[in-house]
PDB file of N, CA and C in Angstrom:
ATOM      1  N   UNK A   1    -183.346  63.577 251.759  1.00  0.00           N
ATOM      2  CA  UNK A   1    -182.761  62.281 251.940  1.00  0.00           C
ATOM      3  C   UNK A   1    -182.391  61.721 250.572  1.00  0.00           C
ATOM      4  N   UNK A   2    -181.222  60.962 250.266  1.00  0.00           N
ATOM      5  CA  UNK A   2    -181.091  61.136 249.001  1.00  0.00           C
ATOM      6  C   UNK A   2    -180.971  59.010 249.022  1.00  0.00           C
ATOM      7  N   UNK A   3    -181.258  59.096 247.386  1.00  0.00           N
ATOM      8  CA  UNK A   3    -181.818  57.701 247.311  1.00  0.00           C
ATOM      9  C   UNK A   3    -180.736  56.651 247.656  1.00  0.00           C
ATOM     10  N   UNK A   4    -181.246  55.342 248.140  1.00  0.00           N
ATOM     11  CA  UNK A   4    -179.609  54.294 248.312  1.00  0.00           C
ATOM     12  C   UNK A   4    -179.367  53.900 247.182  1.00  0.00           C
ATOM     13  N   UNK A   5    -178.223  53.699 246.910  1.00  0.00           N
ATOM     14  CA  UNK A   5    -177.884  53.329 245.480  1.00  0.00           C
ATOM     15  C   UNK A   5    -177.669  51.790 245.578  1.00  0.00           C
ATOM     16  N   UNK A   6    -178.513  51.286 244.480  1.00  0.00           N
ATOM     17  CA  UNK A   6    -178.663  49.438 244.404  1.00  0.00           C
ATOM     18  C   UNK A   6    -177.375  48.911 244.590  1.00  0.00           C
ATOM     19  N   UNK A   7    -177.776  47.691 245.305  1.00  0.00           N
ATOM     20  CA  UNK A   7    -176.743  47.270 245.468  1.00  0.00           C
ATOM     21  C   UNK A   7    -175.635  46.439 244.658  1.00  0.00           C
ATOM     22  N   UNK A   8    -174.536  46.100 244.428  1.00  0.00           N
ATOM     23  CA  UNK A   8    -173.945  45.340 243.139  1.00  0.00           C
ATOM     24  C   UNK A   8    -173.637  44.167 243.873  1.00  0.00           C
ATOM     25  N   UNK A   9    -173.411  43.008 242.834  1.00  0.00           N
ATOM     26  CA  UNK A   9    -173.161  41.568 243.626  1.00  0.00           C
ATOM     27  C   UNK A   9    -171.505  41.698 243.337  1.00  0.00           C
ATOM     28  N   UNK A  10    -170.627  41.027 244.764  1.00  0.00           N
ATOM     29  CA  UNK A  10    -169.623  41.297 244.711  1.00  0.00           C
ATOM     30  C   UNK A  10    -168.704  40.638 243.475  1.00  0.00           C
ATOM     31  N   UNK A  11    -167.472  40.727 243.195  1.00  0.00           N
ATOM     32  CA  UNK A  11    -166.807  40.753 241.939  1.00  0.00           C
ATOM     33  C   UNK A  11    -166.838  38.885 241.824  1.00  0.00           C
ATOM     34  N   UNK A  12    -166.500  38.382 242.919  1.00  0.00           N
ATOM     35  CA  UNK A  12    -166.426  37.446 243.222  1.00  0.00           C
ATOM     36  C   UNK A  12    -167.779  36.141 242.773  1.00  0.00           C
ATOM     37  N   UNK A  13    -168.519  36.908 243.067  1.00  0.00           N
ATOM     38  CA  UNK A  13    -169.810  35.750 242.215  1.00  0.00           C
ATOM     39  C   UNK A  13    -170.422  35.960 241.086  1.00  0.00           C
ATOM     40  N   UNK A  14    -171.036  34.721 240.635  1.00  0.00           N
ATOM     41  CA  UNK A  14    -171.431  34.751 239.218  1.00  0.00           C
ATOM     42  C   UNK A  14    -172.739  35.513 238.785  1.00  0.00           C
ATOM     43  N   UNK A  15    -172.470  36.575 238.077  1.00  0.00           N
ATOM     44  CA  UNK A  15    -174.054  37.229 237.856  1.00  0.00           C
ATOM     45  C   UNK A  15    -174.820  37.058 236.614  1.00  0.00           C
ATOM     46  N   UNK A  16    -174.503  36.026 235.778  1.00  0.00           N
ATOM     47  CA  UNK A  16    -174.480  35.370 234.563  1.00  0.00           C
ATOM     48  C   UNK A  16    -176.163  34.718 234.608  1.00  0.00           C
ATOM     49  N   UNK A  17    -176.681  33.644 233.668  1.00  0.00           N
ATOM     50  CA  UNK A  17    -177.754  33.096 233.790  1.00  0.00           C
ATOM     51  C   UNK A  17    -177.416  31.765 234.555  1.00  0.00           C
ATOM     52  N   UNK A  18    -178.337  31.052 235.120  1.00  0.00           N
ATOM     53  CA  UNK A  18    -178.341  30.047 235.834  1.00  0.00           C
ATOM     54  C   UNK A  18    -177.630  29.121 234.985  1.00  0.00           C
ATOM     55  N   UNK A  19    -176.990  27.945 235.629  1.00  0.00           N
ATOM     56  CA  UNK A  19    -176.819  26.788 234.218  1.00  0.00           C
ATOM     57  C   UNK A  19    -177.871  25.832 234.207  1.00  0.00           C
ATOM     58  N   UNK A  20    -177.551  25.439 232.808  1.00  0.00           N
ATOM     59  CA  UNK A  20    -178.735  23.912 232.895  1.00  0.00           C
ATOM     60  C   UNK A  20    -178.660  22.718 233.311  1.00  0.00           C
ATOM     61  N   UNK A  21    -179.530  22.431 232.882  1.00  0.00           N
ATOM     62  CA  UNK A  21    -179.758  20.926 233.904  1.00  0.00           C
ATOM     63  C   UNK A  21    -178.143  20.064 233.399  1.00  0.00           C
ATOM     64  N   UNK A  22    -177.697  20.567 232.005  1.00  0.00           N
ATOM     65  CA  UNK A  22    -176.529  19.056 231.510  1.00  0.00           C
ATOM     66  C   UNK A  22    -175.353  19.642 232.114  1.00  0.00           C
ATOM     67  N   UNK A  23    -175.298  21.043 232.584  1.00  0.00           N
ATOM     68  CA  UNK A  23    -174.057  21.641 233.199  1.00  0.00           C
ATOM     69  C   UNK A  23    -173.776  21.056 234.301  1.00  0.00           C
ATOM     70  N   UNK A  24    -175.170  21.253 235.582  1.00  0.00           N
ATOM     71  CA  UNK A  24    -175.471  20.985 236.669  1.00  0.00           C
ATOM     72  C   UNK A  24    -174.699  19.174 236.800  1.00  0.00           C
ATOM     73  N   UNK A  25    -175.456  18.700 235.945  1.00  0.00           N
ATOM     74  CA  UNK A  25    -175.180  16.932 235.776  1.00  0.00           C
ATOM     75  C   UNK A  25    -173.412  16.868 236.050  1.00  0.00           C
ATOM     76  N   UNK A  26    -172.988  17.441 234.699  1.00  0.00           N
ATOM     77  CA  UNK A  26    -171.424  17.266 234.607  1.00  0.00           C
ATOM     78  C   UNK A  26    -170.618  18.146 235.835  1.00  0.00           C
ATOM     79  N   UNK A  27    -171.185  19.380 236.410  1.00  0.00           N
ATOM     80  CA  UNK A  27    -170.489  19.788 237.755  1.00  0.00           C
ATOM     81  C   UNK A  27    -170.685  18.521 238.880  1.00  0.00           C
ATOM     82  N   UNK A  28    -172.007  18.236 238.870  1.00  0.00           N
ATOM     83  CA  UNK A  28    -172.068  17.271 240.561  1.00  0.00           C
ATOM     84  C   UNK A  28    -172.212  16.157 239.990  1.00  0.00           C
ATOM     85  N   UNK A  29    -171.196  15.544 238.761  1.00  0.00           N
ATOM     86  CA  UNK A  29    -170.727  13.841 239.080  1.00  0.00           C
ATOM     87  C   UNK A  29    -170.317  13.153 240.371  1.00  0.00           C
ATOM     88  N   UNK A  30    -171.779  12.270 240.672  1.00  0.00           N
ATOM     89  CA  UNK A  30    -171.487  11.533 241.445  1.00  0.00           C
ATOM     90  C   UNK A  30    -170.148  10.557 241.904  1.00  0.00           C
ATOM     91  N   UNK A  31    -168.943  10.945 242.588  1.00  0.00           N
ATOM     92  CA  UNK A  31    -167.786   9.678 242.124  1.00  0.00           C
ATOM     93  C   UNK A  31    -168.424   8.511 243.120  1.00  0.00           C
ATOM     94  N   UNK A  32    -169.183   9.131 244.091  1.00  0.00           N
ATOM     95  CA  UNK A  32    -169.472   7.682 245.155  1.00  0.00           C
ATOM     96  C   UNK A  32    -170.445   6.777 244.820  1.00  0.00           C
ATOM     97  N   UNK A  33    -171.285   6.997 243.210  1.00  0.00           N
ATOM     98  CA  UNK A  33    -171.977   6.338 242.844  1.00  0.00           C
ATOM     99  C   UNK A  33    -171.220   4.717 242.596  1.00  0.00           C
ATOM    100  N   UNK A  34    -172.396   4.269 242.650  1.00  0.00           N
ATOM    101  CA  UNK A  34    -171.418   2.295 241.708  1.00  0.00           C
ATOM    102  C   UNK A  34    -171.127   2.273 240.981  1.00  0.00           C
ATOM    103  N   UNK A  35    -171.489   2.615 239.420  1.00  0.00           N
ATOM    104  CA  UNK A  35    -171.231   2.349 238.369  1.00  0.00           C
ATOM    105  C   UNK A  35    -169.822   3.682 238.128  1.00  0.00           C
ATOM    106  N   UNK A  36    -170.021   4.448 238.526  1.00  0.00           N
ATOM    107  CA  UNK A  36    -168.543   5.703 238.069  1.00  0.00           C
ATOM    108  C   UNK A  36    -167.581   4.876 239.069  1.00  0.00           C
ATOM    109  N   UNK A  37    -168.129   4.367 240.694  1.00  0.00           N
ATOM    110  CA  UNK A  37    -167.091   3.838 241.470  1.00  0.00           C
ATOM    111  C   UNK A  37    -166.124   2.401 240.576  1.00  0.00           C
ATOM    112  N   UNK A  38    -167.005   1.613 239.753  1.00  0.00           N
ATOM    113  CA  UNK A  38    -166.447   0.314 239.400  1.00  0.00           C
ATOM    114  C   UNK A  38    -165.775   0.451 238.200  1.00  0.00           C
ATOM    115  N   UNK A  39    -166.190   1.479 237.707  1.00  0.00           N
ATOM    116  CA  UNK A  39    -165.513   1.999 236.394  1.00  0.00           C
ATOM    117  C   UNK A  39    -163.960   2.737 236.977  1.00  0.00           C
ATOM    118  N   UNK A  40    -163.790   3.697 237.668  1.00  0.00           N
ATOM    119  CA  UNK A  40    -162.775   3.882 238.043  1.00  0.00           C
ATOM    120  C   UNK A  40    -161.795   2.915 238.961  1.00  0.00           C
ATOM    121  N   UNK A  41    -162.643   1.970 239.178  1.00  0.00           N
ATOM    122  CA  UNK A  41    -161.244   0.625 239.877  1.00  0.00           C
ATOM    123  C   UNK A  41    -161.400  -0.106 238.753  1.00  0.00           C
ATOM    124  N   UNK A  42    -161.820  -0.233 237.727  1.00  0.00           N
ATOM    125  CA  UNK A  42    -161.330  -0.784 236.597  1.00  0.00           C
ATOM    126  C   UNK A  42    -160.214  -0.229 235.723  1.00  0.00           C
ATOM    127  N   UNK A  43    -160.554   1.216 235.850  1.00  0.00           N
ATOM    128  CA  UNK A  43    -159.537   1.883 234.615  1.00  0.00           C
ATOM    129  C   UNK A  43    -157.985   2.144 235.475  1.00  0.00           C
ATOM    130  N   UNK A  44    -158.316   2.015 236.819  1.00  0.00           N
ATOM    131  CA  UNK A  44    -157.187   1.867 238.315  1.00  0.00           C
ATOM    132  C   UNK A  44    -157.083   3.327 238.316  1.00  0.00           C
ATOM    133  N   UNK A  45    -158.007   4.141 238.440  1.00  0.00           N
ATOM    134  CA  UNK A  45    -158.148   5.551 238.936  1.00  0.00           C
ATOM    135  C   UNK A  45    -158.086   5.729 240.499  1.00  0.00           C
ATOM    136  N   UNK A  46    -158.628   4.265 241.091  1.00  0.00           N
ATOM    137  CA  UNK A  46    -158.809   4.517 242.517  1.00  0.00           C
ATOM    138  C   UNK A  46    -158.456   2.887 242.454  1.00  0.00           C
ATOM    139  N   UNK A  47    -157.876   2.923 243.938  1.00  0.00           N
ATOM    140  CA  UNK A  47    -157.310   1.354 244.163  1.00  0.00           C
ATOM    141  C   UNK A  47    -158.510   0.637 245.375  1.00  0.00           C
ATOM    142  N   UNK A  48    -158.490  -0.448 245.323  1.00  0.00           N
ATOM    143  CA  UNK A  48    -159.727  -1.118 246.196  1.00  0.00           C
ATOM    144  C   UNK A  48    -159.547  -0.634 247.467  1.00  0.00           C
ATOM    145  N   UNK A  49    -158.685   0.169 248.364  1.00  0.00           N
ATOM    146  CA  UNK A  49    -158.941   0.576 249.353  1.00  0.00           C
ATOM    147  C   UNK A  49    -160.531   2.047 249.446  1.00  0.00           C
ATOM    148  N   UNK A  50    -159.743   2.715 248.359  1.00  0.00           N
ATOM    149  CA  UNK A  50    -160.059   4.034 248.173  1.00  0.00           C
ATOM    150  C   UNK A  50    -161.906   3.759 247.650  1.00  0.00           C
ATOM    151  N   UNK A  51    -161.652   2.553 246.978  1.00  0.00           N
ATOM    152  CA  UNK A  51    -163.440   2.229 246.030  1.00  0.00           C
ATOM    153  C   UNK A  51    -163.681   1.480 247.483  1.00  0.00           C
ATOM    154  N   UNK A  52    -163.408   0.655 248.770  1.00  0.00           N
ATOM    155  CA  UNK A  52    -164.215   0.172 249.688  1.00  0.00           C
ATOM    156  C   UNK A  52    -164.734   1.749 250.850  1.00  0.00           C
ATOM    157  N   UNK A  53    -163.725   2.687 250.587  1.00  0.00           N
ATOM    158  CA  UNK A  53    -163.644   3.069 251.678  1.00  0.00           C
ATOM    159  C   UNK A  53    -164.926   4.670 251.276  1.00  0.00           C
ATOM    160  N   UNK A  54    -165.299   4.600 249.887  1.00  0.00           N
ATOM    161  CA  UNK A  54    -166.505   5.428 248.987  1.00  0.00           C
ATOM    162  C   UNK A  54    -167.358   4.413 249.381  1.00  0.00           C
ATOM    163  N   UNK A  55    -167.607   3.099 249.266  1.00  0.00           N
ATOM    164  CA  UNK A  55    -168.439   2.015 249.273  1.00  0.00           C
ATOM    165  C   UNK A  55    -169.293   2.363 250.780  1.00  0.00           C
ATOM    166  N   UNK A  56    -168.163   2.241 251.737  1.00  0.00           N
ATOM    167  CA  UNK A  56    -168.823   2.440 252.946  1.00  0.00           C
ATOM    168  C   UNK A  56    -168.916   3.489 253.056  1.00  0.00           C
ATOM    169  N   UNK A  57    -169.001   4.627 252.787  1.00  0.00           N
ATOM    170  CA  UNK A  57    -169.937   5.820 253.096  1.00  0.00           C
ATOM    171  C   UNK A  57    -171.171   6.204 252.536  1.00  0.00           C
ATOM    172  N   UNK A  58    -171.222   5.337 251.543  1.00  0.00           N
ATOM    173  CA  UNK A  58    -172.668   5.090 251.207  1.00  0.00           C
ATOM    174  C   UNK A  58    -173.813   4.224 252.179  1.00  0.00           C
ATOM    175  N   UNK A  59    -173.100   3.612 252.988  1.00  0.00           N
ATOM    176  CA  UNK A  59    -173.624   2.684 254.084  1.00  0.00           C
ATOM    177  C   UNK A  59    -174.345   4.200 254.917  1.00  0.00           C
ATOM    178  N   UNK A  60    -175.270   3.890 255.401  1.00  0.00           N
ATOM    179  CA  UNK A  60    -176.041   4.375 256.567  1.00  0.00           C
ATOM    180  C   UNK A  60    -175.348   4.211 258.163  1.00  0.00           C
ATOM    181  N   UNK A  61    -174.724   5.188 259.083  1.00  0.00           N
ATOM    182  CA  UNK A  61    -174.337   4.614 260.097  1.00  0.00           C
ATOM    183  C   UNK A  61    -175.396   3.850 261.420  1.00  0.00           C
ATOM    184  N   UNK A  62    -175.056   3.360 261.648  1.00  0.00           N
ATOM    185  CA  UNK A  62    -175.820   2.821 262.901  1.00  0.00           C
ATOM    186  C   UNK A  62    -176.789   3.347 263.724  1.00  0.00           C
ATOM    187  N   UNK A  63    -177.899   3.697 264.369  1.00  0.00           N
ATOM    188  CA  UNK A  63    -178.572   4.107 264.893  1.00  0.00           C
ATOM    189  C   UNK A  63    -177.573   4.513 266.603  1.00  0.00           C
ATOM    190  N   UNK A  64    -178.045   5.659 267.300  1.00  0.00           N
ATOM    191  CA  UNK A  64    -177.512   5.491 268.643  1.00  0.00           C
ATOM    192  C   UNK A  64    -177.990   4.534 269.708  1.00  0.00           C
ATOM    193  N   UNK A  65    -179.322   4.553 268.781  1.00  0.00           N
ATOM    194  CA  UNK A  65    -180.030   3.399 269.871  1.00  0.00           C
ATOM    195  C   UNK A  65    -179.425   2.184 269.931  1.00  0.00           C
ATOM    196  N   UNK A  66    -179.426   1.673 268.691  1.00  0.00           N
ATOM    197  CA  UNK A  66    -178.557   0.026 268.639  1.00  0.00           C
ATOM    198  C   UNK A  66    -176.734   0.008 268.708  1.00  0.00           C
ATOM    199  N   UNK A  67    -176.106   1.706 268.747  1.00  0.00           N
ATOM    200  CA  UNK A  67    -174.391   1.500 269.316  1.00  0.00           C
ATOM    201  C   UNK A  67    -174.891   1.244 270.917  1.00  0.00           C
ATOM    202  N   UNK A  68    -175.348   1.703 271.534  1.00  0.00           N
ATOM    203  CA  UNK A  68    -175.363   2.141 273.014  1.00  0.00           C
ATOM    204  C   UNK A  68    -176.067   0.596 273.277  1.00  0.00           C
ATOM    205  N   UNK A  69    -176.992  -0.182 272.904  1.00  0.00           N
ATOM    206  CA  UNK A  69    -177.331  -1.494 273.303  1.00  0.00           C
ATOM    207  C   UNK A  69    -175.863  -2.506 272.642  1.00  0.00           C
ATOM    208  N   UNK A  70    -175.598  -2.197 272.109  1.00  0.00           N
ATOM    209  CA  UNK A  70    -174.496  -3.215 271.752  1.00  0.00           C
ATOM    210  C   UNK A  70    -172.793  -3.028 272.538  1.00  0.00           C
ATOM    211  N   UNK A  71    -173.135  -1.612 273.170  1.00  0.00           N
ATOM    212  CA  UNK A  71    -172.107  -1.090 273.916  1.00  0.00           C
ATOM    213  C   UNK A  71    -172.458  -1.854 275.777  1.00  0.00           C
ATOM    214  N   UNK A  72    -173.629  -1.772 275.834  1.00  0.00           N
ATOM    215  CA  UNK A  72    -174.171  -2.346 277.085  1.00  0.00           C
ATOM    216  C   UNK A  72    -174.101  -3.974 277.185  1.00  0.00           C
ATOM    217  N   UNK A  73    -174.187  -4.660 275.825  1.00  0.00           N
ATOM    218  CA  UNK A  73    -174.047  -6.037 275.892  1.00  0.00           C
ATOM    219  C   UNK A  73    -172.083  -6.431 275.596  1.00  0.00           C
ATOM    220  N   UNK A  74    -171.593  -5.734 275.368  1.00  0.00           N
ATOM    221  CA  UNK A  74    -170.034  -5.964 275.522  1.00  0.00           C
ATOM    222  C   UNK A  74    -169.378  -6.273 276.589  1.00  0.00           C
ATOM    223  N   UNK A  75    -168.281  -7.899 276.086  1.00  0.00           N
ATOM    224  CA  UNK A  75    -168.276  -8.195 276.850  1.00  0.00           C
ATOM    225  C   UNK A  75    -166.571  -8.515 276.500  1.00  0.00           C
ATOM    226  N   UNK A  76    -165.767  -8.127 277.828  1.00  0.00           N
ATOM    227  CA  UNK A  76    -164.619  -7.519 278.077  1.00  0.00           C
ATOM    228  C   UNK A  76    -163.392  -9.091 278.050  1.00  0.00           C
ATOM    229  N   UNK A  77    -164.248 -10.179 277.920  1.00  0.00           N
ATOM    230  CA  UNK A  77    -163.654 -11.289 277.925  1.00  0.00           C
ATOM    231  C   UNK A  77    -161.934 -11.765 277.884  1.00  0.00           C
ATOM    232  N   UNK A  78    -161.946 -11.152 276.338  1.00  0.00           N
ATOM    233  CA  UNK A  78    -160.714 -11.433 276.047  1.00  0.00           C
ATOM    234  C   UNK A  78    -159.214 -10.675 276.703  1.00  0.00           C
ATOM    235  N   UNK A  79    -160.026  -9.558 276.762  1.00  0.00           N
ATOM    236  CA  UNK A  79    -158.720  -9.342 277.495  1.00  0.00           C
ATOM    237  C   UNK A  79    -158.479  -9.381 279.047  1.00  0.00           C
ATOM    238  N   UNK A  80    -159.442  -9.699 279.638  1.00  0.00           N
ATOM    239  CA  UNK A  80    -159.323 -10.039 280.981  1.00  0.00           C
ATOM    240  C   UNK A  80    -158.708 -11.810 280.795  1.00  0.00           C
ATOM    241  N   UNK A  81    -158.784 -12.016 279.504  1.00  0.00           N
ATOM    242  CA  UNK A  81    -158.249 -13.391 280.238  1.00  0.00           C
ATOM    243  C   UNK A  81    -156.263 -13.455 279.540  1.00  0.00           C
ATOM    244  N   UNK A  82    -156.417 -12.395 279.055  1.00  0.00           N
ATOM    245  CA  UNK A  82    -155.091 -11.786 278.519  1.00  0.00           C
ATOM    246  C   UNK A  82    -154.195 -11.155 279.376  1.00  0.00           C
ATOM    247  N   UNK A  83    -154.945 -10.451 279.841  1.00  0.00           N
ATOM    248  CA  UNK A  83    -154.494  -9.719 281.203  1.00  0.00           C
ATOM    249  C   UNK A  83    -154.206 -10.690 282.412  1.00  0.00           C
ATOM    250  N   UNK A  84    -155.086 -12.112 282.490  1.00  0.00           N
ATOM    251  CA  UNK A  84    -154.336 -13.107 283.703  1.00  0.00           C
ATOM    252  C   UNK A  84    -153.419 -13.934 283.314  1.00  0.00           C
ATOM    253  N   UNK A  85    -153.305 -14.119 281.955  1.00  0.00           N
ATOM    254  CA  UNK A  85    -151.863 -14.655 281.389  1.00  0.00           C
ATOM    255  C   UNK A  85    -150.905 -13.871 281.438  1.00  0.00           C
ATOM    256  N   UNK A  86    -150.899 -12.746 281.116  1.00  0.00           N
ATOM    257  CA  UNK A  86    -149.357 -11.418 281.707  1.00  0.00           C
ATOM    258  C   UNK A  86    -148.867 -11.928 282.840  1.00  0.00           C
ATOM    259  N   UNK A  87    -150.577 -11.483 283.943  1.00  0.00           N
ATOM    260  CA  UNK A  87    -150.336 -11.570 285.316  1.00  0.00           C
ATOM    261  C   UNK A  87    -148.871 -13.199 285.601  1.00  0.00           C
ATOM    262  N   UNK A  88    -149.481 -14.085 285.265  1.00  0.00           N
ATOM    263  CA  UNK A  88    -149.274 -15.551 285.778  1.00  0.00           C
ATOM    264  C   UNK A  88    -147.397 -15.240 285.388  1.00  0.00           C
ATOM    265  N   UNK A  89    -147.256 -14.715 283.877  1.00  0.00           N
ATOM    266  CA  UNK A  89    -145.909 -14.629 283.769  1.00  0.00           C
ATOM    267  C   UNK A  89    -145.258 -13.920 284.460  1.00  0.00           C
ATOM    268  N   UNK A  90    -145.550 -13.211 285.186  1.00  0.00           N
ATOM    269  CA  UNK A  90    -144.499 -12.046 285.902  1.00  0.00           C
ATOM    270  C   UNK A  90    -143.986 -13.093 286.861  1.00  0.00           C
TER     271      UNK A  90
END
């Protein structure tokens, strides 16, 4: 039986030493942080849509428990009374 020959890592990945911690830092700059976010709508890298719309994904979404109670307390008001003003014009 003849021996398997080791295996090689494909051409495609890095077989180099790990990087360090200041490499690591400067690859995964935070942009959704605050301070890089307010700095770049200052220097107008990003326009206040683009810095609200990083802003809110830093937000936590809603629990299912409290969409589905707030989905159960909805209340259809306005447009049923929108819908009998159409009605009245026809």
């Amino acid at each position: 039986m003849s021996k398997p020959k080791p295996k090689k890592a494909p051409p495609y990945l890095y077989d180099g030493p790990p990087p360090s911690e200041q490499e690591k830092e400067e690859e995964t700059e935070d942009i959704y942080d605050t301070g890089v976010r307010e700095q770049m709508l200052d220097d107008d890298e990003v326009t206040a849509a683009e810095a609200g719309f990083m802003e809110g994904r830093e937000q936590e979404p809603p629990s299912k428990k409290e969409t589905r109670k707030n989905a159960v307390s909805h209340d259809d008001q306005i447009s049923v009374e929108l819908a009998k003003e159409d009605a009245e014009d026809d």
